[in-house]
C-alpha atoms as a PDB file:
ATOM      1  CA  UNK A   1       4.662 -32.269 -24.408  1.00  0.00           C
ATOM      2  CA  UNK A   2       8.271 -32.577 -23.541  1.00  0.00           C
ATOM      3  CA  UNK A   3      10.477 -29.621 -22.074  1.00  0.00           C
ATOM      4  CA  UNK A   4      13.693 -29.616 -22.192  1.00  0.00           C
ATOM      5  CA  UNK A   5      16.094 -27.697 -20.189  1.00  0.00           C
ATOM      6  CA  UNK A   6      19.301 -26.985 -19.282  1.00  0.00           C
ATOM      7  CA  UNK A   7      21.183 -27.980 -15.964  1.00  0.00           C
ATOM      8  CA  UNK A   8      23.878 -25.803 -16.135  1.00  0.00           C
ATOM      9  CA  UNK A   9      25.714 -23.011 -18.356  1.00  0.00           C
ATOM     10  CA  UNK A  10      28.253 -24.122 -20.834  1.00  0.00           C
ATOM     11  CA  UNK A  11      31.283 -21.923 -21.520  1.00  0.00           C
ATOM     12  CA  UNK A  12      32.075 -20.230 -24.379  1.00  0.00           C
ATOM     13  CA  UNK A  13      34.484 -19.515 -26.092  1.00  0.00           C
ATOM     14  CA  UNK A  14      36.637 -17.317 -28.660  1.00  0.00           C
ATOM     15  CA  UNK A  15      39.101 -18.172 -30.946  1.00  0.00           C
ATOM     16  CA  UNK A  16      41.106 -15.742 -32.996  1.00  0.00           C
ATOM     17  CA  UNK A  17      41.298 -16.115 -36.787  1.00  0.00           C
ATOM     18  CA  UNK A  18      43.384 -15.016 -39.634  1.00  0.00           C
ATOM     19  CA  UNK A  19      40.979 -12.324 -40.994  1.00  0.00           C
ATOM     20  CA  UNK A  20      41.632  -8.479 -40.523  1.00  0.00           C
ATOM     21  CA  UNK A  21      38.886  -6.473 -39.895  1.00  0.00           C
ATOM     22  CA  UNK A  22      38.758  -2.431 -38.909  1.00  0.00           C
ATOM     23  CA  UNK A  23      41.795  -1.222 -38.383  1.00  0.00           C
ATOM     24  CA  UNK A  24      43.763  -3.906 -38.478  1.00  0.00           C
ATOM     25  CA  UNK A  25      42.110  -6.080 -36.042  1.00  0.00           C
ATOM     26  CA  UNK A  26      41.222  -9.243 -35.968  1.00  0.00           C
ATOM     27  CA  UNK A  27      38.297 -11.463 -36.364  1.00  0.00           C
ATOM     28  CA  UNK A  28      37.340 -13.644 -33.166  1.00  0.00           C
ATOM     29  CA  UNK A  29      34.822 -16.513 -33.247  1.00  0.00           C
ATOM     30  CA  UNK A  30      32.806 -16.519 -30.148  1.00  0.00           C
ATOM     31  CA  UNK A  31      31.055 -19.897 -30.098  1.00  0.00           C
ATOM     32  CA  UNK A  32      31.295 -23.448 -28.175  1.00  0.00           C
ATOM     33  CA  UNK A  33      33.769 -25.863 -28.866  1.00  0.00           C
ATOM     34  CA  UNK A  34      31.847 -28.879 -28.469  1.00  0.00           C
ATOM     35  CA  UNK A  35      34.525 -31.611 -29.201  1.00  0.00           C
ATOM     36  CA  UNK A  36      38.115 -31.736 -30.866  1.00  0.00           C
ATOM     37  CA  UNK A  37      36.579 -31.513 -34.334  1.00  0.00           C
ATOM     38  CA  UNK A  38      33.078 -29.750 -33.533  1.00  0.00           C
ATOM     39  CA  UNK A  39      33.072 -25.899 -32.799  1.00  0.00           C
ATOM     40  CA  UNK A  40      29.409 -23.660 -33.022  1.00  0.00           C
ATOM     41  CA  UNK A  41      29.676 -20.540 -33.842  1.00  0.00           C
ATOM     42  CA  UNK A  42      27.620 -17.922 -32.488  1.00  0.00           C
ATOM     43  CA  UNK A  43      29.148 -14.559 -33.592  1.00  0.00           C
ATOM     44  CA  UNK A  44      31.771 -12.994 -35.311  1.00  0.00           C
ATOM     45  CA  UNK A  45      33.381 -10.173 -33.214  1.00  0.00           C
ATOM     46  CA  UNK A  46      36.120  -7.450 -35.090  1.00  0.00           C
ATOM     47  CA  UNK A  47      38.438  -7.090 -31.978  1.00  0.00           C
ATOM     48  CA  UNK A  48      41.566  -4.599 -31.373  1.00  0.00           C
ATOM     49  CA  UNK A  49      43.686  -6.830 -29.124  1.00  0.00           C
ATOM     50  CA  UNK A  50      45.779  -4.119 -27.436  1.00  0.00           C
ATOM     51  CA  UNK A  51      42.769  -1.670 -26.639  1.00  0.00           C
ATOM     52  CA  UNK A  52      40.178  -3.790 -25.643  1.00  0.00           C
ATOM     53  CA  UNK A  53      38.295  -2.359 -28.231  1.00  0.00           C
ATOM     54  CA  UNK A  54      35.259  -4.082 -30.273  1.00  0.00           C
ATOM     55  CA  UNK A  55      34.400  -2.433 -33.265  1.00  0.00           C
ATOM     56  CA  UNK A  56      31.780  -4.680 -34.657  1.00  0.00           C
ATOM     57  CA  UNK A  57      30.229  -7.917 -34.192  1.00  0.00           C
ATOM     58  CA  UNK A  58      28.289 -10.074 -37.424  1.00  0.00           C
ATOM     59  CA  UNK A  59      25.806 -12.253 -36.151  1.00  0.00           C
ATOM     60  CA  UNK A  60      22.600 -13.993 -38.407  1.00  0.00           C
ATOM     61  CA  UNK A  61      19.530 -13.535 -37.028  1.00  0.00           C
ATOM     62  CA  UNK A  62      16.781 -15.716 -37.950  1.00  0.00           C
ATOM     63  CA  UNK A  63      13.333 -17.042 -36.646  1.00  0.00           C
ATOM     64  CA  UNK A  64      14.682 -18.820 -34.018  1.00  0.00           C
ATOM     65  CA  UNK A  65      15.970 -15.407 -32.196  1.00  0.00           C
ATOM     66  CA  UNK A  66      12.517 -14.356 -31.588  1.00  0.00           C
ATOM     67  CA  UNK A  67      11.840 -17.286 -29.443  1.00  0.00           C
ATOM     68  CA  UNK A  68      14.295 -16.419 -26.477  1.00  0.00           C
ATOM     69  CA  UNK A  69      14.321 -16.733 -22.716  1.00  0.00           C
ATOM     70  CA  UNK A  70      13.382 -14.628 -20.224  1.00  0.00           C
ATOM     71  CA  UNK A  71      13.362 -14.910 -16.344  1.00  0.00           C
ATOM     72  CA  UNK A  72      16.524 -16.791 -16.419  1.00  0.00           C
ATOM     73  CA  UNK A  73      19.664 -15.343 -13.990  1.00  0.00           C
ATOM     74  CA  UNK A  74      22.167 -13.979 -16.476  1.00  0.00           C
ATOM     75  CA  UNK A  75      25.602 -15.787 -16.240  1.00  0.00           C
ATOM     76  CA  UNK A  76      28.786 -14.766 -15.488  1.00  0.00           C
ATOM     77  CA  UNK A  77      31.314 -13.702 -18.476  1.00  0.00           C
ATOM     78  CA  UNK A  78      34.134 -16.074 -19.111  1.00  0.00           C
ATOM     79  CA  UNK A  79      37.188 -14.284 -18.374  1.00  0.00           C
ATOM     80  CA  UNK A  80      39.053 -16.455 -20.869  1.00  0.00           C
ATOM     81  CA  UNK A  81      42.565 -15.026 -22.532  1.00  0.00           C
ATOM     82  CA  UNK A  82      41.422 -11.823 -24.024  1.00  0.00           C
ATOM     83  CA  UNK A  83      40.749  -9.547 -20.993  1.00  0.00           C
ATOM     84  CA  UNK A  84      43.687 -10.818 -18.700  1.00  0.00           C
ATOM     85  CA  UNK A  85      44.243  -7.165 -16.918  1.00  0.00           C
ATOM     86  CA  UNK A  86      40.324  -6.332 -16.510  1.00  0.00           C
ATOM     87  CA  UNK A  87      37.560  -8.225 -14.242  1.00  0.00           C
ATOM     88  CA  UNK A  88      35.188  -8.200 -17.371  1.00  0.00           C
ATOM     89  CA  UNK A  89      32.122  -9.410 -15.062  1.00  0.00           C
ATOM     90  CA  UNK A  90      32.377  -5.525 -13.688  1.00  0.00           C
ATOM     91  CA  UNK A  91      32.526  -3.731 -17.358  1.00  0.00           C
ATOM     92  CA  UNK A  92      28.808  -5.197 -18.109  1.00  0.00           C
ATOM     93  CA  UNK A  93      26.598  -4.276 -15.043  1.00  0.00           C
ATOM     94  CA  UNK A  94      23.313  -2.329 -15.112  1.00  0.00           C
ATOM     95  CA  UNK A  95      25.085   0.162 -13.258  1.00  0.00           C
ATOM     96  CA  UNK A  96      28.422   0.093 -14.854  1.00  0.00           C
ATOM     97  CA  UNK A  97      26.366   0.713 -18.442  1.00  0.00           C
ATOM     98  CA  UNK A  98      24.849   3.450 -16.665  1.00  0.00           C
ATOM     99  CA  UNK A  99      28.027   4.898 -15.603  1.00  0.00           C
ATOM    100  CA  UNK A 100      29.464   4.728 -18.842  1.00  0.00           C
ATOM    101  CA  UNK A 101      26.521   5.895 -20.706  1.00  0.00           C
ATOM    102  CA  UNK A 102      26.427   9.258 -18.700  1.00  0.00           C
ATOM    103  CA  UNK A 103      30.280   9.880 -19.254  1.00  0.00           C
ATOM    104  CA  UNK A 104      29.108   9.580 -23.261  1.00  0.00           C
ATOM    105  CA  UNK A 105      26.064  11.855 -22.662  1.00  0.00           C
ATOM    106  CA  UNK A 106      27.543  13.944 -19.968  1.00  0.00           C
ATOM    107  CA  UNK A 107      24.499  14.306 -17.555  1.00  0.00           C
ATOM    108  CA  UNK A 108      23.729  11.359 -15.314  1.00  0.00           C
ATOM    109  CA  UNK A 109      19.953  12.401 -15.505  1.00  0.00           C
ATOM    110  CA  UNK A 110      19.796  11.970 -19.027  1.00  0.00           C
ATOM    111  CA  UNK A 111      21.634   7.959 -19.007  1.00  0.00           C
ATOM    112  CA  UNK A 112      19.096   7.069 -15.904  1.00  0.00           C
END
């Protein structure tokens, strides 16, 4: 049996596009541009540029997403251009989550 691997993380990245979504944002791919001519997508994200806000993301799920990694250290985000004026590797901790979540539910307690 043969295992493959990968040696190192490859960077993603978004790309805005010409359809509106919510509110009159837009529609970001988030994928890898793999050559001049050759971009993956991953997801679709419906982004407001001048809050920082994402309404919804479309992604397909199929067979393959049930066949995941685990153990694996989790990267760091790409800053890339759309979050300039915020360090966007501090907005997704377990602890920043936490923080957030217990602002939404009011009680600390109750987002541990």
């Amino acid at each position: 049996m043969v295992e493959l691997a990968c040696t190192s993380y490859w960077l993603s990245s978004a790309r805005a596009t010409q359809e509106r979504c919510f509110n009159g944002s837009t529609i970001l791919n988030v994928g890898f541009d793999l050559s001049t001519n050759r971009w993956v997508n991953v997801f679709d994200v419906c982004y407001d540029e001048k809050l920082y806000h994402t309404h919804f993301v479309r992604h397909r799920m199929n067979r393959a997403n049930g066949g995941y990694q685990s153990g694996n250290p989790r990267p760091s985000w790409y800053q890339g251009a759309y979050y300039e004026e915020v360090n966007i590797n501090n907005l997704y901790t377990v602890n920043k989550q936490r923080e957030t979540i217990a602002i939404i539910l009011n009680s600390q307690s109750r987002a541990d």
